[in-house]
PDB file of N, CA and C in Angstrom:
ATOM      1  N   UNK A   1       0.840  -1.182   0.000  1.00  0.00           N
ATOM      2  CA  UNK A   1       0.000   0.000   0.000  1.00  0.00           C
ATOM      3  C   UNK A   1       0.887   1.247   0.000  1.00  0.00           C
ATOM      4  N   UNK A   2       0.144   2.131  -0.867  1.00  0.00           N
ATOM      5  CA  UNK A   2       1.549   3.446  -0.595  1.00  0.00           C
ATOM      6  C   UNK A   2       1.612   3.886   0.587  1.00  0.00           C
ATOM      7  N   UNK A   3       0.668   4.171   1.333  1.00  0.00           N
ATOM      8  CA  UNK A   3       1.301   4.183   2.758  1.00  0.00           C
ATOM      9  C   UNK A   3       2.008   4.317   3.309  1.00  0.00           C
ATOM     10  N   UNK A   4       2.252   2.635   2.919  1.00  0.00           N
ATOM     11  CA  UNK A   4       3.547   2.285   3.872  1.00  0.00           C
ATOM     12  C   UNK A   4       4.714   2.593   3.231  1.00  0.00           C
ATOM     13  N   UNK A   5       4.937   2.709   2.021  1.00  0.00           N
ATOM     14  CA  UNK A   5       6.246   3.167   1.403  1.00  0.00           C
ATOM     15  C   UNK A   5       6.295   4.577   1.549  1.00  0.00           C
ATOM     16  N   UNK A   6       5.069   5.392   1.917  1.00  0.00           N
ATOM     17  CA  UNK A   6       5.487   6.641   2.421  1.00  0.00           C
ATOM     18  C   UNK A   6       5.819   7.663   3.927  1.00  0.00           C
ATOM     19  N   UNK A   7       5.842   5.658   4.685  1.00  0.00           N
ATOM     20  CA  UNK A   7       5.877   6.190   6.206  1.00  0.00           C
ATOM     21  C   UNK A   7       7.847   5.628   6.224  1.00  0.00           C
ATOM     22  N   UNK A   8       8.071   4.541   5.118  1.00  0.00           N
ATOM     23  CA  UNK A   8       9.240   3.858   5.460  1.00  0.00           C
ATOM     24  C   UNK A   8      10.011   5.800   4.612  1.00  0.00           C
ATOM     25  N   UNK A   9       9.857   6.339   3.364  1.00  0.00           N
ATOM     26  CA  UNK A   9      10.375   7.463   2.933  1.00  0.00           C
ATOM     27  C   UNK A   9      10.372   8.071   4.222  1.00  0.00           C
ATOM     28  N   UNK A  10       9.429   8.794   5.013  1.00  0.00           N
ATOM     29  CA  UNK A  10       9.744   9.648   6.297  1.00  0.00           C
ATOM     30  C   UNK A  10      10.815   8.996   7.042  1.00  0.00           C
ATOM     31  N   UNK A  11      10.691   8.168   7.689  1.00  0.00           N
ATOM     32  CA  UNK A  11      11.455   7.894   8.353  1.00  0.00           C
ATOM     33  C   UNK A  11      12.669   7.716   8.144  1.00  0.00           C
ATOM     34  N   UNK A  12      13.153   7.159   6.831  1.00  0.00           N
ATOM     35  CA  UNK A  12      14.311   7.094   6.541  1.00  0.00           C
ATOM     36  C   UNK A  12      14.866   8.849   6.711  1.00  0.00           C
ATOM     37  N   UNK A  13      14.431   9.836   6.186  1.00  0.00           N
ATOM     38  CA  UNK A  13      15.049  11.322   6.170  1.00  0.00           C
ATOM     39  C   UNK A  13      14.541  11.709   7.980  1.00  0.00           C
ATOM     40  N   UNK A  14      14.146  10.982   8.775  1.00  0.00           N
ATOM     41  CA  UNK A  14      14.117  11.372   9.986  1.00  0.00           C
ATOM     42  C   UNK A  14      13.121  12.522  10.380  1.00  0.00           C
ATOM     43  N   UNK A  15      12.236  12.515   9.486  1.00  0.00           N
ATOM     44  CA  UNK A  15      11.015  13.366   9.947  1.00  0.00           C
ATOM     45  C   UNK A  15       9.931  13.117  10.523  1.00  0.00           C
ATOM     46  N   UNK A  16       9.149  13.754  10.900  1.00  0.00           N
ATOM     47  CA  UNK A  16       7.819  13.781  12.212  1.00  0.00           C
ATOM     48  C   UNK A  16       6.585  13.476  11.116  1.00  0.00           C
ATOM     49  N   UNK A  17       5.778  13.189  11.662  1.00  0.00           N
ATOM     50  CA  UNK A  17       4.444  13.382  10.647  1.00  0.00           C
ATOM     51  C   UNK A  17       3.782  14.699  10.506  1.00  0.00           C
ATOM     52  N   UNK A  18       4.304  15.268  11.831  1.00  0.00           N
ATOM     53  CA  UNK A  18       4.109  16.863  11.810  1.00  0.00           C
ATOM     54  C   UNK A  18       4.693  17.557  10.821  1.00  0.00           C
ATOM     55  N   UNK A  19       5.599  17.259  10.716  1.00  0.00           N
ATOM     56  CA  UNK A  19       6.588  18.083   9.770  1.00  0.00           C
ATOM     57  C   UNK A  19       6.398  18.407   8.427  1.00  0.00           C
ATOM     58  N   UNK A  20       5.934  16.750   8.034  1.00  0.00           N
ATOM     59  CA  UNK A  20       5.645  16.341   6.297  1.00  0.00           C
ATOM     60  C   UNK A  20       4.266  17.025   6.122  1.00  0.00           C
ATOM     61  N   UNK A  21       3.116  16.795   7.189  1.00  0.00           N
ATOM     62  CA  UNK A  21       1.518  17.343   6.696  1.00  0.00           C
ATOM     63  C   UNK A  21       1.782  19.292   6.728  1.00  0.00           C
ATOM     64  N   UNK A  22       2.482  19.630   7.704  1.00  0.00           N
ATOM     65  CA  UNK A  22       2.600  21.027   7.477  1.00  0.00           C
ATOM     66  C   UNK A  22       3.441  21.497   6.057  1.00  0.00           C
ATOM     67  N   UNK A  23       3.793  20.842   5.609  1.00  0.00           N
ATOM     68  CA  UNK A  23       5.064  21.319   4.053  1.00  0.00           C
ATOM     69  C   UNK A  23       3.836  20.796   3.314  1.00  0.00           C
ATOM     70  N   UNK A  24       2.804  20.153   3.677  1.00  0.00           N
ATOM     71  CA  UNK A  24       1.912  19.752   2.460  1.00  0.00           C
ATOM     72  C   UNK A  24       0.676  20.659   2.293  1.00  0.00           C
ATOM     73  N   UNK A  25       0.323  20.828   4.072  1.00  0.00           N
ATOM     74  CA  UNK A  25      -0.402  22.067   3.807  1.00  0.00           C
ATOM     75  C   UNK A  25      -2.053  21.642   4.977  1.00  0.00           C
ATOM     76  N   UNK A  26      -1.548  20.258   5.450  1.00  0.00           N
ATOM     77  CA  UNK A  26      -2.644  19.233   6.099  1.00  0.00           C
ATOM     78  C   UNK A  26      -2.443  19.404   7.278  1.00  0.00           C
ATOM     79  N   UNK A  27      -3.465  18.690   8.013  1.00  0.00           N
ATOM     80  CA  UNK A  27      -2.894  18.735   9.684  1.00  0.00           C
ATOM     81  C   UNK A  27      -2.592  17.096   9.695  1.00  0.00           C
ATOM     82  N   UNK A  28      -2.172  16.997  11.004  1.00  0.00           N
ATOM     83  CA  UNK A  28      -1.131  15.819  11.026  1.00  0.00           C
ATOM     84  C   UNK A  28      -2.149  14.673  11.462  1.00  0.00           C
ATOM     85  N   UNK A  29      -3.181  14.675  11.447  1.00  0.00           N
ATOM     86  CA  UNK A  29      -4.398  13.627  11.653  1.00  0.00           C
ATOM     87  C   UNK A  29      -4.547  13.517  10.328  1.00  0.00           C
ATOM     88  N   UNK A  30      -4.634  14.179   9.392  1.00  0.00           N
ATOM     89  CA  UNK A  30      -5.226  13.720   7.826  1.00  0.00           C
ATOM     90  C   UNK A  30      -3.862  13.028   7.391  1.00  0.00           C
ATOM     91  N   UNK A  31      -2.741  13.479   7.854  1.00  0.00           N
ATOM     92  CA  UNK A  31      -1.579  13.321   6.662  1.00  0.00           C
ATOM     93  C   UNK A  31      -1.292  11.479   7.399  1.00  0.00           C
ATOM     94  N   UNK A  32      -1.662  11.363   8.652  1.00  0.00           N
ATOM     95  CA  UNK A  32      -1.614   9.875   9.230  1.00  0.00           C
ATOM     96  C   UNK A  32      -2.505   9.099   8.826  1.00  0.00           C
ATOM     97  N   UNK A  33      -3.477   9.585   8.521  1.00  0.00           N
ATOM     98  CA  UNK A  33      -4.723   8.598   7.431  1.00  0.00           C
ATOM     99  C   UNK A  33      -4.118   8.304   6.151  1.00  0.00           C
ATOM    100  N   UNK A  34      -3.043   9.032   5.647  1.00  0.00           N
ATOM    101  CA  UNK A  34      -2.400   8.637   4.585  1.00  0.00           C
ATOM    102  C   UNK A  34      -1.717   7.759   4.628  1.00  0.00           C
ATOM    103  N   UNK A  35      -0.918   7.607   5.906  1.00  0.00           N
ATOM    104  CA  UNK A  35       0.123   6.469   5.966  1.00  0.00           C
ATOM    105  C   UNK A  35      -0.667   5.427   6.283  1.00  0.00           C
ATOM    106  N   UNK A  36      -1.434   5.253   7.183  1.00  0.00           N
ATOM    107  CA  UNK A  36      -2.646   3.916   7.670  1.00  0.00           C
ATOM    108  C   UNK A  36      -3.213   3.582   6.261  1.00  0.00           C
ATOM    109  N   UNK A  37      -3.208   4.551   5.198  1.00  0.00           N
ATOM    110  CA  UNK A  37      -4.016   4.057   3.948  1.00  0.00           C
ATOM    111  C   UNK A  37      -5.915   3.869   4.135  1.00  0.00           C
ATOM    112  N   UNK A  38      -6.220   4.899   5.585  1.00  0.00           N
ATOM    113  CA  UNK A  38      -7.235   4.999   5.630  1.00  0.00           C
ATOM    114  C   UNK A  38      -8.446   6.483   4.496  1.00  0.00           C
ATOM    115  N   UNK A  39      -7.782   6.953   4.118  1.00  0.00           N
ATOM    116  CA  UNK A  39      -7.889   7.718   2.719  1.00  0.00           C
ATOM    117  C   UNK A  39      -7.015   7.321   1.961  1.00  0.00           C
ATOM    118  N   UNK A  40      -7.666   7.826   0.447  1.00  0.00           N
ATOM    119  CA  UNK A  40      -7.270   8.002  -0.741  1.00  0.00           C
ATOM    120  C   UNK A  40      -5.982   8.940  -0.853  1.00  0.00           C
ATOM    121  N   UNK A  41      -5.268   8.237  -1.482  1.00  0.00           N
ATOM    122  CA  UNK A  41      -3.947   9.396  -1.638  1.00  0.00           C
ATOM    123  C   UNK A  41      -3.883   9.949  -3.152  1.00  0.00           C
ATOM    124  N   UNK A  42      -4.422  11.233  -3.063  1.00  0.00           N
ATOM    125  CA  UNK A  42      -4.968  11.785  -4.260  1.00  0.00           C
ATOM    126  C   UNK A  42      -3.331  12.104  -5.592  1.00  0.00           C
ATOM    127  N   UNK A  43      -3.363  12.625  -5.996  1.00  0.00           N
ATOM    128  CA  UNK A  43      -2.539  12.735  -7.368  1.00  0.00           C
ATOM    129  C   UNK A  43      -1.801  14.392  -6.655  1.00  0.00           C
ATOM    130  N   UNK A  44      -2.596  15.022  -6.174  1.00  0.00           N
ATOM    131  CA  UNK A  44      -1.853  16.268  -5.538  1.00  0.00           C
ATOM    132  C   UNK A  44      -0.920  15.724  -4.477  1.00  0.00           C
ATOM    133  N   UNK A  45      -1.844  14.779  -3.543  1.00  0.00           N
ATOM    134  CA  UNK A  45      -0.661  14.369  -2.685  1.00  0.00           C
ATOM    135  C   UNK A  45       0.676  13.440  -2.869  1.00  0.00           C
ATOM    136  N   UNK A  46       0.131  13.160  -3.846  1.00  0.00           N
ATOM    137  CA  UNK A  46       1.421  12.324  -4.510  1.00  0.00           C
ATOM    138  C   UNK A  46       2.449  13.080  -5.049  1.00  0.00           C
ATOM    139  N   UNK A  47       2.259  14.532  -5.583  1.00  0.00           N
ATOM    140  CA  UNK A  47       2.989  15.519  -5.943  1.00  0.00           C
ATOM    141  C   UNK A  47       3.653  16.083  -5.187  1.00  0.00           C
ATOM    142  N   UNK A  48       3.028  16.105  -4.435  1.00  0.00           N
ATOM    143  CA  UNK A  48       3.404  16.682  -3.301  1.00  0.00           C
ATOM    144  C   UNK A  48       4.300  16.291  -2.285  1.00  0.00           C
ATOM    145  N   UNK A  49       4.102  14.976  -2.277  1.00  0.00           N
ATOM    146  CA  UNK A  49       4.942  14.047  -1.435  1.00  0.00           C
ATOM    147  C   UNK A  49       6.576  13.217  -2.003  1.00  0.00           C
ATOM    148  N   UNK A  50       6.341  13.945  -3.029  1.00  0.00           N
ATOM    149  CA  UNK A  50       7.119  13.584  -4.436  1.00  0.00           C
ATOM    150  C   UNK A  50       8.393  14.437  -4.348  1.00  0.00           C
ATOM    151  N   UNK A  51       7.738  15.520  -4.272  1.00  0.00           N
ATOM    152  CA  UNK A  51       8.832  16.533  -3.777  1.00  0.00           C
ATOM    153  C   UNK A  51       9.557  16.659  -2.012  1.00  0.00           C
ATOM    154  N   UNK A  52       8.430  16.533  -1.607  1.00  0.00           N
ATOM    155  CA  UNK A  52       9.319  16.543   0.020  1.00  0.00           C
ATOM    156  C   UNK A  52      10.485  15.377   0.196  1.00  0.00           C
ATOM    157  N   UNK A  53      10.046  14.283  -0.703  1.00  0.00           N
ATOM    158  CA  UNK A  53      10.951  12.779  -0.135  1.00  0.00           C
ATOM    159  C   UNK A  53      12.228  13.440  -1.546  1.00  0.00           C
ATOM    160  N   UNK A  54      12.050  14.092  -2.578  1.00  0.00           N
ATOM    161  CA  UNK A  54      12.666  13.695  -3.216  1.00  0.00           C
ATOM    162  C   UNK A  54      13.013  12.455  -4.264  1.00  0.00           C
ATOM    163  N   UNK A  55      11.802  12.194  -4.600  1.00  0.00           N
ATOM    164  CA  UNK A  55      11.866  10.507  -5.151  1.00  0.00           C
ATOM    165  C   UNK A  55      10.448  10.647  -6.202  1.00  0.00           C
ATOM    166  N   UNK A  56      10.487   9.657  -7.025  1.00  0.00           N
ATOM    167  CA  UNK A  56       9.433   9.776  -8.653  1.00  0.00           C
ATOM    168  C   UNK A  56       8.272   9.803  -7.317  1.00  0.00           C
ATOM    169  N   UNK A  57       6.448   9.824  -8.428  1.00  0.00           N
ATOM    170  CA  UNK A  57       5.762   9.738  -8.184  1.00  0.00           C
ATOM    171  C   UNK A  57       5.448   8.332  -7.725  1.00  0.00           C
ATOM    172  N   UNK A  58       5.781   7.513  -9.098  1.00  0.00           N
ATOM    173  CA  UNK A  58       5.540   5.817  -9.324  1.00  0.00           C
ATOM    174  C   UNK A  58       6.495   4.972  -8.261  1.00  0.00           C
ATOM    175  N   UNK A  59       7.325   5.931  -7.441  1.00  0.00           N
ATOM    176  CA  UNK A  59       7.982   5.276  -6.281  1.00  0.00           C
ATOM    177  C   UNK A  59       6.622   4.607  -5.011  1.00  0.00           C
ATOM    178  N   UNK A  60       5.758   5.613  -4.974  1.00  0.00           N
ATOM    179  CA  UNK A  60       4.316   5.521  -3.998  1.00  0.00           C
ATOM    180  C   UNK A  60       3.791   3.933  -4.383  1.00  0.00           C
ATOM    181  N   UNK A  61       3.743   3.503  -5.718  1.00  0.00           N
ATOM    182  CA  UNK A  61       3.044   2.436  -5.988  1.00  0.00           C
ATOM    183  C   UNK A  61       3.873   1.291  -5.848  1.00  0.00           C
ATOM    184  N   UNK A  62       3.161   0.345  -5.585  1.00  0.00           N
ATOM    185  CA  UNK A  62       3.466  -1.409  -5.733  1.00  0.00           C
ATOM    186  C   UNK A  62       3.544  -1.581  -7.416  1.00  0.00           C
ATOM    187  N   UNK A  63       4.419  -2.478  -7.328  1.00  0.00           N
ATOM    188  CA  UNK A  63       4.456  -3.082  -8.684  1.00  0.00           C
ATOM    189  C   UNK A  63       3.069  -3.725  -9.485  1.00  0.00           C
ATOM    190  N   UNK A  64       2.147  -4.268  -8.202  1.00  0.00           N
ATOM    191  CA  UNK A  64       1.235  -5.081  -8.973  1.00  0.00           C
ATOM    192  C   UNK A  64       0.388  -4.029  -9.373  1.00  0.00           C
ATOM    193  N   UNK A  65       0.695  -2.448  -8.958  1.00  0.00           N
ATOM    194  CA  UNK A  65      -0.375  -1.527  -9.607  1.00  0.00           C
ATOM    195  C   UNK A  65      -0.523  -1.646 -10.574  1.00  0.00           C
ATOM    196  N   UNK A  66      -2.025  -1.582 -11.234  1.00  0.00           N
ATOM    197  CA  UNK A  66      -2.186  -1.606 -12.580  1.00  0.00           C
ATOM    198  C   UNK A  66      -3.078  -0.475 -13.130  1.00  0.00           C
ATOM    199  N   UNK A  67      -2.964   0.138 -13.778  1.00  0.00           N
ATOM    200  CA  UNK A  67      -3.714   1.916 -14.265  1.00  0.00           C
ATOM    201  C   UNK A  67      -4.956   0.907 -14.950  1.00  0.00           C
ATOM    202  N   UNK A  68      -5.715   1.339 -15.519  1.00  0.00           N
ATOM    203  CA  UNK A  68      -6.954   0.076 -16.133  1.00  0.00           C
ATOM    204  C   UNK A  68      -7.656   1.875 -17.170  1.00  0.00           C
ATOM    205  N   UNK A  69      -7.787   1.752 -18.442  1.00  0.00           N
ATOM    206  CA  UNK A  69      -8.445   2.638 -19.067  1.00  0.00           C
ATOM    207  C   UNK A  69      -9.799   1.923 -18.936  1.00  0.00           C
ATOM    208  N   UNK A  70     -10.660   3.033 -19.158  1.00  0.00           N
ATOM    209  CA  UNK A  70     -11.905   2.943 -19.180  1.00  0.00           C
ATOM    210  C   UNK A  70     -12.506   2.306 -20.471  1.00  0.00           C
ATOM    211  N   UNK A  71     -13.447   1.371 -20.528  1.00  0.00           N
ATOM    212  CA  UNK A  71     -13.935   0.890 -21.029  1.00  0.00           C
ATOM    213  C   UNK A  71     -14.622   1.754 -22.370  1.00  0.00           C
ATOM    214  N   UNK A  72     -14.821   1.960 -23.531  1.00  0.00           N
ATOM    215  CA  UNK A  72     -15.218   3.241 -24.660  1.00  0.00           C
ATOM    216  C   UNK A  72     -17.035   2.313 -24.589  1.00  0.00           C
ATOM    217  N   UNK A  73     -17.703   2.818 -24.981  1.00  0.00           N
ATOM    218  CA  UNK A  73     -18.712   2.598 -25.309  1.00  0.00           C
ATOM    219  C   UNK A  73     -18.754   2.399 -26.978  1.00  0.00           C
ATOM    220  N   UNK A  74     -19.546   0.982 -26.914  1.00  0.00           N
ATOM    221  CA  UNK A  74     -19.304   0.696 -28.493  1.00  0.00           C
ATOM    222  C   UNK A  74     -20.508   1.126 -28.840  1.00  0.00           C
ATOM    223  N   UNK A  75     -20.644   1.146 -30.097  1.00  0.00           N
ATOM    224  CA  UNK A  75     -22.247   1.140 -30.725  1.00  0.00           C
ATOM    225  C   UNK A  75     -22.339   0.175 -31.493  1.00  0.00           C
ATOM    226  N   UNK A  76     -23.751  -0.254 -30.935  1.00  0.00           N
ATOM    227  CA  UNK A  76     -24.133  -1.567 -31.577  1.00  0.00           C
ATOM    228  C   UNK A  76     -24.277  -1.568 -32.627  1.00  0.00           C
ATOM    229  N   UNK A  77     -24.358  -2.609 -33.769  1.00  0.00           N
ATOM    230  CA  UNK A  77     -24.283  -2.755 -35.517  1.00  0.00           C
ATOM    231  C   UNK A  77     -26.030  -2.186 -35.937  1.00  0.00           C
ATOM    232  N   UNK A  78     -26.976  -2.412 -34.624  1.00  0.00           N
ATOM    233  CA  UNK A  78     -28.478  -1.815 -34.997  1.00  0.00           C
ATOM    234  C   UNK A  78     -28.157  -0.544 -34.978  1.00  0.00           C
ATOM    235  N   UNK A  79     -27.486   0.355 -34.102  1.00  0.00           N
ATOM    236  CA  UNK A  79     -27.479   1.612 -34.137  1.00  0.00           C
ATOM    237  C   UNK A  79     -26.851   2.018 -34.761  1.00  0.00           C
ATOM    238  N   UNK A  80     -25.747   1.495 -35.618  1.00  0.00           N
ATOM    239  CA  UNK A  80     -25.057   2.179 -36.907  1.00  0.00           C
ATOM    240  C   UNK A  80     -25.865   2.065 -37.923  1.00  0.00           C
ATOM    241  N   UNK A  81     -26.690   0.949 -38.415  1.00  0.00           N
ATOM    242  CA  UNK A  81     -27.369   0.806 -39.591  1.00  0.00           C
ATOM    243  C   UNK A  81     -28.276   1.877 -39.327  1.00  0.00           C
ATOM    244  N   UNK A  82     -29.223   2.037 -38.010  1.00  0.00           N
ATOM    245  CA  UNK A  82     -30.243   2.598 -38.331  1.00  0.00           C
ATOM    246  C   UNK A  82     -29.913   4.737 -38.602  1.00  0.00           C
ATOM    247  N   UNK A  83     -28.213   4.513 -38.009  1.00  0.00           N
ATOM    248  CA  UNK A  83     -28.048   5.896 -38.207  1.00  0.00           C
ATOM    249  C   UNK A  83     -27.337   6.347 -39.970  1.00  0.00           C
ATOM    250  N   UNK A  84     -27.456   5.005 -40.858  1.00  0.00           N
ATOM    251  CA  UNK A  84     -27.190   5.044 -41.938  1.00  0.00           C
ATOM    252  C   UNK A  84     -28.501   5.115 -42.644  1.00  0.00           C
ATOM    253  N   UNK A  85     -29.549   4.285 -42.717  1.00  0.00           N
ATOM    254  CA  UNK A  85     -30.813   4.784 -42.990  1.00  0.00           C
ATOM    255  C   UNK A  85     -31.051   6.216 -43.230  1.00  0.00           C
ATOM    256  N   UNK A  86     -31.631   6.355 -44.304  1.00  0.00           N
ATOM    257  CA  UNK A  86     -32.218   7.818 -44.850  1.00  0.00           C
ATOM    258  C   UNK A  86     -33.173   7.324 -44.234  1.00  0.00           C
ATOM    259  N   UNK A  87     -33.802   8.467 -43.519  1.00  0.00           N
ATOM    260  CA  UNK A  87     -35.467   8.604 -42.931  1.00  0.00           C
ATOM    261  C   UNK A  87     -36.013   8.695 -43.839  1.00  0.00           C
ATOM    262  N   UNK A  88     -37.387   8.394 -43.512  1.00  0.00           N
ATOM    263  CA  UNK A  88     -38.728   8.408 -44.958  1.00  0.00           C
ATOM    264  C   UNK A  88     -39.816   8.978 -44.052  1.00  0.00           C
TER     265      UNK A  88
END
């Protein structure tokens, strides 16, 4: 969980949890829901956290992460024919 790879980053540079949520801009109860992985760790905070440790974004993730695109909506072969049809 990133979390935890972002409580093992603090600690390794010897910082507080106080320290990291105030440079982020949080109080230190939200920025510990981050490390517990009890919230979402949004794309700002990942930026964010990116810069304080010094280290990529894609450092936050596990390997087995997988990004997944969204599914496109097809159109069915009735709804192409019937949008080829000249109306009468």
């Amino acid at each position: 969980m990133p979390g935890t790879v972002i409580k093992q980053l603090r600690m390794k540079m010897n910082l507080k949890q106080d320290n990291v949520a105030k440079a982020m801009g949080i109080s230190q109860a939200a920025y510990s829901k981050i490390e517990n992985n009890l919230t979402e760790l949004t794309v700002r905070h990942c930026k964010m956290l990116s810069k304080i440790f010094g280290v990529n974004v894609y450092d936050f993730l596990e390997d087995d992460f997988e990004i997944v695109r969204p599914k496109q909506k097809q159109i069915t072969v009735q709804a192409e024919q019937s949008l080829a049809e000249p109306e009468s």
